[in-house]
Protein backbone atom coordinates (compact mmCIF):
# COMPACT_ATOMS: atom_id res chain seq x y z
CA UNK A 1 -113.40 -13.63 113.95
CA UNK A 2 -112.93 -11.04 111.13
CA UNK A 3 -110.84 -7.58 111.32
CA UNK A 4 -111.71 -4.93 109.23
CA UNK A 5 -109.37 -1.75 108.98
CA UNK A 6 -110.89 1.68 107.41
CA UNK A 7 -109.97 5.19 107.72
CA UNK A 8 -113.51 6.56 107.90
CA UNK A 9 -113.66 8.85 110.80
CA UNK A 10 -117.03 9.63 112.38
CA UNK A 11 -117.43 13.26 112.71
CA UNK A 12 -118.71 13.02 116.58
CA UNK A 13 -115.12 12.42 117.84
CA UNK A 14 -113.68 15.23 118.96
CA UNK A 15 -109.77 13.98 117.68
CA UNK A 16 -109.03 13.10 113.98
CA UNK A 17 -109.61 9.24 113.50
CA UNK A 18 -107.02 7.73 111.62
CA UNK A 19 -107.80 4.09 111.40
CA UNK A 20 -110.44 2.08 113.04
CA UNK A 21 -110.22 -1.51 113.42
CA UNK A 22 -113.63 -3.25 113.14
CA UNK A 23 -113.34 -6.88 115.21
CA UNK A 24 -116.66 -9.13 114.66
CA UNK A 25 -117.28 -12.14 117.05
CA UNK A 26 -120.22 -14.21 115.54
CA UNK A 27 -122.13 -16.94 117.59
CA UNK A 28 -125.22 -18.79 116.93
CA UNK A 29 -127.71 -16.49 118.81
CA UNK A 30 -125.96 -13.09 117.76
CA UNK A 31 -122.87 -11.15 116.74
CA UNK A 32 -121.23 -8.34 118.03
CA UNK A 33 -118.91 -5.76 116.29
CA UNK A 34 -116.03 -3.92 118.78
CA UNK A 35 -114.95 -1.11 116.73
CA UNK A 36 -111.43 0.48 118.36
CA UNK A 37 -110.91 4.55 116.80
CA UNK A 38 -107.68 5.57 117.07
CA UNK A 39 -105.85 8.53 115.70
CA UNK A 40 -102.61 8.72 113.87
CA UNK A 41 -100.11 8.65 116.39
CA UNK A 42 -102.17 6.05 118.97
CA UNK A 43 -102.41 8.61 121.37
CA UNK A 44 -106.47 8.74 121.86
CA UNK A 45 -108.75 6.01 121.15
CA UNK A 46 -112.86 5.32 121.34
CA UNK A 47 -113.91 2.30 121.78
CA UNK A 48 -117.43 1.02 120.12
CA UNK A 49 -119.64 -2.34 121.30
CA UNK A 50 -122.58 -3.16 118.92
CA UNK A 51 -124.83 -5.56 118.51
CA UNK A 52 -125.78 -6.73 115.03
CA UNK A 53 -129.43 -7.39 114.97
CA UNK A 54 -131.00 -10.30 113.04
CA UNK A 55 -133.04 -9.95 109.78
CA UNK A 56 -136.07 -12.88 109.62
CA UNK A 57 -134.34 -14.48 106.99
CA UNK A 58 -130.81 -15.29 108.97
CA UNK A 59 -133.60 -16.58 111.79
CA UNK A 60 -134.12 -20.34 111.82
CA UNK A 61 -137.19 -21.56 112.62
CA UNK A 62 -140.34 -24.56 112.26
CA UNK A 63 -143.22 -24.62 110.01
CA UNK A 64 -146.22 -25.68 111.71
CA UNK A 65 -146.24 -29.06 110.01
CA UNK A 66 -142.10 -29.75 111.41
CA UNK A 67 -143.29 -28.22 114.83
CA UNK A 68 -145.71 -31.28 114.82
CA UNK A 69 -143.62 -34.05 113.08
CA UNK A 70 -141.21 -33.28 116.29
CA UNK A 71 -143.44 -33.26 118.63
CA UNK A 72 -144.60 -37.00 117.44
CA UNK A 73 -141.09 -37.83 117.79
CA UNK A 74 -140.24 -36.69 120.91
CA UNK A 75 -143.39 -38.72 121.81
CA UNK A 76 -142.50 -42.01 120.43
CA UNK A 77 -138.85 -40.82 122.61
CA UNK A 78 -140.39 -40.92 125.95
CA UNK A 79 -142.93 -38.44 128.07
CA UNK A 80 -139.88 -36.34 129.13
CA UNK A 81 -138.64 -35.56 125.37
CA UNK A 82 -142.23 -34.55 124.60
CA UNK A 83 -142.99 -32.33 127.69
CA UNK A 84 -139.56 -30.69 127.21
CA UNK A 85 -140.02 -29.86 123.05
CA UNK A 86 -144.29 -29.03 123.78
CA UNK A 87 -143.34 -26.59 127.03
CA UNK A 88 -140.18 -24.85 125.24
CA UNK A 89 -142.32 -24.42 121.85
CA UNK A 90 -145.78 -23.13 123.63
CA UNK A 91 -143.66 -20.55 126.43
CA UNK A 92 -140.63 -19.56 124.06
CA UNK A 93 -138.14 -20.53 125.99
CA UNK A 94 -134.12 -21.22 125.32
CA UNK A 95 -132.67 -24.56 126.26
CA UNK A 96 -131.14 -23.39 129.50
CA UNK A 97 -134.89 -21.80 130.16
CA UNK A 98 -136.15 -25.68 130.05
CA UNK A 99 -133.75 -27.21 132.05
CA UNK A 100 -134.09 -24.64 134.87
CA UNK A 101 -137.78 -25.38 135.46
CA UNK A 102 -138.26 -26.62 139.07
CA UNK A 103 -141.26 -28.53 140.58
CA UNK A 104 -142.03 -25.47 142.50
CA UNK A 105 -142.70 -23.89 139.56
CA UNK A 106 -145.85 -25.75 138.94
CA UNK A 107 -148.79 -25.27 140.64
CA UNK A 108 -152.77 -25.57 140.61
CA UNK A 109 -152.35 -26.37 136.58
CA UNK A 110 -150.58 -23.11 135.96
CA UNK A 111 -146.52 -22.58 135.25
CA UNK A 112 -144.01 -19.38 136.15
CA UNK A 113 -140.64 -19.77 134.07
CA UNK A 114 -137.50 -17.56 135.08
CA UNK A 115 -135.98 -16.33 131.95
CA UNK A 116 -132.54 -15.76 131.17
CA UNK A 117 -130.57 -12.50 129.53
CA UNK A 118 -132.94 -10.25 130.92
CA UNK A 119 -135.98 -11.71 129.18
CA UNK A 120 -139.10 -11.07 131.20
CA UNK A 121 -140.46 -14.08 132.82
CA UNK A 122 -143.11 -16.39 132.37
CA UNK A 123 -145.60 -15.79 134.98
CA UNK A 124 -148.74 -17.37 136.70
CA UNK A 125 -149.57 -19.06 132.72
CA UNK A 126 -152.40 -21.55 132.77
CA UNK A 127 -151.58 -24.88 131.12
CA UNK A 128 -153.03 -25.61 127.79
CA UNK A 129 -155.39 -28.46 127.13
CA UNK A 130 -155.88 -29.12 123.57
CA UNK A 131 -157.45 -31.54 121.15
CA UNK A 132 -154.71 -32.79 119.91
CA UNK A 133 -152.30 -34.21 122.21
CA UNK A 134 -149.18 -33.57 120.86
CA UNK A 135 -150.00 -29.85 121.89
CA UNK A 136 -152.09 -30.84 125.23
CA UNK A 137 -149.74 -29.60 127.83
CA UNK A 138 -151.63 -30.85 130.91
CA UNK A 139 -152.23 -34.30 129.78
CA UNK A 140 -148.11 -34.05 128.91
CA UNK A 141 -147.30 -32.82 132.41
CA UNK A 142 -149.41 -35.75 134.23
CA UNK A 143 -147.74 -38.19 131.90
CA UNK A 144 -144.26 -37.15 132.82
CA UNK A 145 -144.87 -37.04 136.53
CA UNK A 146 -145.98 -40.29 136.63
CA UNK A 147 -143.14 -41.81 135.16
CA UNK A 148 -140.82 -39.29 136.82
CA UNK A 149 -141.56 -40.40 140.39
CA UNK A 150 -139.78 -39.07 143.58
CA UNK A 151 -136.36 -38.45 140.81
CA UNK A 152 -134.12 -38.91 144.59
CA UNK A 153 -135.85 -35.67 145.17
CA UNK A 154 -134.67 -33.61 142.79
CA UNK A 155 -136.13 -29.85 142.58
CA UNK A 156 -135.63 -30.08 138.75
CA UNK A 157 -138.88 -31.08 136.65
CA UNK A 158 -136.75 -32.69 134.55
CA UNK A 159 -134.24 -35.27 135.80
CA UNK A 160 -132.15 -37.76 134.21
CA UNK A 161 -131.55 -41.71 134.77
CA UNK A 162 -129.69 -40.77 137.56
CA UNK A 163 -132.16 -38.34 139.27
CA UNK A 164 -130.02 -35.52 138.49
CA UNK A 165 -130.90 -32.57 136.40
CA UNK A 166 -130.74 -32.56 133.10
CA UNK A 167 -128.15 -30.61 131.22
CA UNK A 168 -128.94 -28.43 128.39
CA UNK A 169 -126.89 -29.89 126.41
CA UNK A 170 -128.23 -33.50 126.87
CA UNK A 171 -131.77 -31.38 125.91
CA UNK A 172 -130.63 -30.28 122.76
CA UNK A 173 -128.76 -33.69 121.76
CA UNK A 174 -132.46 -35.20 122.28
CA UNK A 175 -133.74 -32.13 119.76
CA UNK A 176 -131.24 -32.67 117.22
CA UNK A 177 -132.22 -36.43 116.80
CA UNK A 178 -136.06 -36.31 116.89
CA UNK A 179 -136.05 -32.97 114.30
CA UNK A 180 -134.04 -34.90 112.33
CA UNK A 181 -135.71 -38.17 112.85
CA UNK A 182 -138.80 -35.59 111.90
CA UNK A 183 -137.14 -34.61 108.44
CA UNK A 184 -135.97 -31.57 109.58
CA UNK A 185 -132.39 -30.37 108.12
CA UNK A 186 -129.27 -30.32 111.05
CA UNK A 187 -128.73 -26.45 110.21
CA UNK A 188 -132.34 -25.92 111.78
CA UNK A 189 -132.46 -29.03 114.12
CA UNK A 190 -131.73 -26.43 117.14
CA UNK A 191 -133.81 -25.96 120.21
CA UNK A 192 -133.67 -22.43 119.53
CA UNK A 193 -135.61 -22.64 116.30
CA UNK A 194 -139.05 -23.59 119.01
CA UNK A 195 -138.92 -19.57 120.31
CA UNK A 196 -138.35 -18.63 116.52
CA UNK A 197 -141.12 -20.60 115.34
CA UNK A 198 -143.33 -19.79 118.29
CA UNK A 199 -142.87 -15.55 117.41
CA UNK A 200 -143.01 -16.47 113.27
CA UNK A 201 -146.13 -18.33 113.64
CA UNK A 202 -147.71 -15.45 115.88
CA UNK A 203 -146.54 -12.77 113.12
CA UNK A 204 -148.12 -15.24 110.35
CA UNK A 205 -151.34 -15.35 112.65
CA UNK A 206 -151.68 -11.85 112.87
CA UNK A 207 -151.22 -11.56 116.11
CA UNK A 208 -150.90 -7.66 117.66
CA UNK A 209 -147.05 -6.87 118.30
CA UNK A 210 -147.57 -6.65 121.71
CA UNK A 211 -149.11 -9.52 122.93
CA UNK A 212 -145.86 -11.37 120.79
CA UNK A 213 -143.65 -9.47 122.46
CA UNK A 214 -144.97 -10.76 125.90
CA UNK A 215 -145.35 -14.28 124.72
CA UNK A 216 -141.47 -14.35 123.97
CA UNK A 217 -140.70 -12.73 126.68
CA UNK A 218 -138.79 -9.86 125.11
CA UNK A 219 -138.34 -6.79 127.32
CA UNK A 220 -138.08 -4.48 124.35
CA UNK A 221 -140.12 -4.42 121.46
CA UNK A 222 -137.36 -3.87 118.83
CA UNK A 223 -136.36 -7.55 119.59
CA UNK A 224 -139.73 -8.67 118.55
CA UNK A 225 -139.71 -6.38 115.64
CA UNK A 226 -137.52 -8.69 113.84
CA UNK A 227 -140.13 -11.27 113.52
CA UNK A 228 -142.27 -8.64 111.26
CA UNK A 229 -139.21 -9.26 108.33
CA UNK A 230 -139.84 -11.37 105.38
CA UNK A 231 -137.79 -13.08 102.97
CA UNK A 232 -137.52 -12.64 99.01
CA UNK A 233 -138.57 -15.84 98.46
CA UNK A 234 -142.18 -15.12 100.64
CA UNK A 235 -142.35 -11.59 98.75
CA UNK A 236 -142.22 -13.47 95.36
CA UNK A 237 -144.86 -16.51 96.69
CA UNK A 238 -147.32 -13.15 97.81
CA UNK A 239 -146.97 -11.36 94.79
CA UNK A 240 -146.91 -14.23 92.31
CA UNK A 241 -150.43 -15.36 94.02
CA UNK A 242 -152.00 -11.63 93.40
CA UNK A 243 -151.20 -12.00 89.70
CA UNK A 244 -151.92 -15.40 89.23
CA UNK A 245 -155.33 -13.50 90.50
CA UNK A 246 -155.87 -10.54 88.36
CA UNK A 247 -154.59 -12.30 85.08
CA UNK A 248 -156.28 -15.85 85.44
């Protein structure tokens, strides 16, 4: 936590602001600034909640390549490490999102996900089949039920040894060691970099605003927005190709 102390006073405040004292809470998914106005003799005070949103280049997230490479090793991990990576990269979900997916949720080859914080759900999506199987999510489902069995009749999809759910945070100790068993550095080994790199690789695809918006679930569109940012480093790669172009 930081503390900041200034004597700007923000002329909507209808007393004279003598300090203000600035508290910022960071976490991984977000920080939040509580700003406290008081005035000189601590009589009045305002108090201020805001959320610091992201620029694309503090997000973490997978080129297509990585998305792949962990994919393969979830694979070579077992059916359940592979349905859990291909389901939370393809629907943009968070870790908790994964783990709360219940049998009943499944049906006729199509999914419905509850999201969490608000997020609009997944609803009534058809299951991908694909050519390559690392992204087939039907043949990936049939695998896993197979070796999942009865699971002491746990609601849960996905269960552990014991036929228990399984934790989020067992999920996102299996992440960390197939990304980096994939190559992938620990600061992005996270299982939040699969919604990341499911909105970045939209936004790279040209894919309307919208329709990203509803793939990640986001109820408001500013949240998707964020995605639409670029870093220096992809600036200078875009412009360096143009005159590599017109100068060759």
């Amino acid at each position: 936590m930081s503390i900041k102390i200034t004597h700007k006073s923000p002329p909507r405040y209808s007393f004279q602001v003598a300090y203000s004292y600035t508290f910022t809470v960071s976490s991984f998914a977000n920080s939040r600034h509580l700003t406290i106005y008081v005035d000189n003799k601590y009589r009045f005070c305002y108090i201020e909640l805001q959320k610091e949103r992201h620029h694309m280049a503090d997000i973490k997230y997978l080129k297509t390549h990585e998305i792949e490479a962990v994919l393969v090793q979830a694979q070579k991990h077992g059916t359940r490490s592979h349905l859990m990576f291909l389901l939370g990269f393809r629907l943009g979900l968070r870790v908790s999102e994964i783990a709360g997916i219940k049998l009943t949720d499944i049906s006729n080859g199509r999914i419905s996900v509850h999201r969490l914080k608000g997020s609009d759900p997944v609803e009534d999506r058809l299951l991908a089949v694909h050519e390559n199987p690392m992204f087939d999510e039907k043949r990936s489902l049939a695998a896993w039920l197979r070796e999942r069995g009865d699971a002491d009749g746990s609601i849960y999809l996905f269960t552990s040894r014991e036929g228990s759910a399984v934790s989020a945070r067992q999920i996102q100790r299996l992440f960390n060691r197939c990304a980096i068993l994939a190559g992938v550095e620990p600061e992005r080994a996270h299982t939040h970099t699969l919604k990341h790199s499911l909105g970045r690789l939209l936004v790279d695809q040209k894919v309307p605003l919208y329709y990203i918006q509803k793939a990640l679930g986001h109820r408001y569109l500013s949240s998707t927005q964020v995605y639409l940012s670029i870093t220096g480093e992809e600036a200078n790669h875009e412009a360096n190709k143009v005159l590599d172009l017109v100068f060759a």
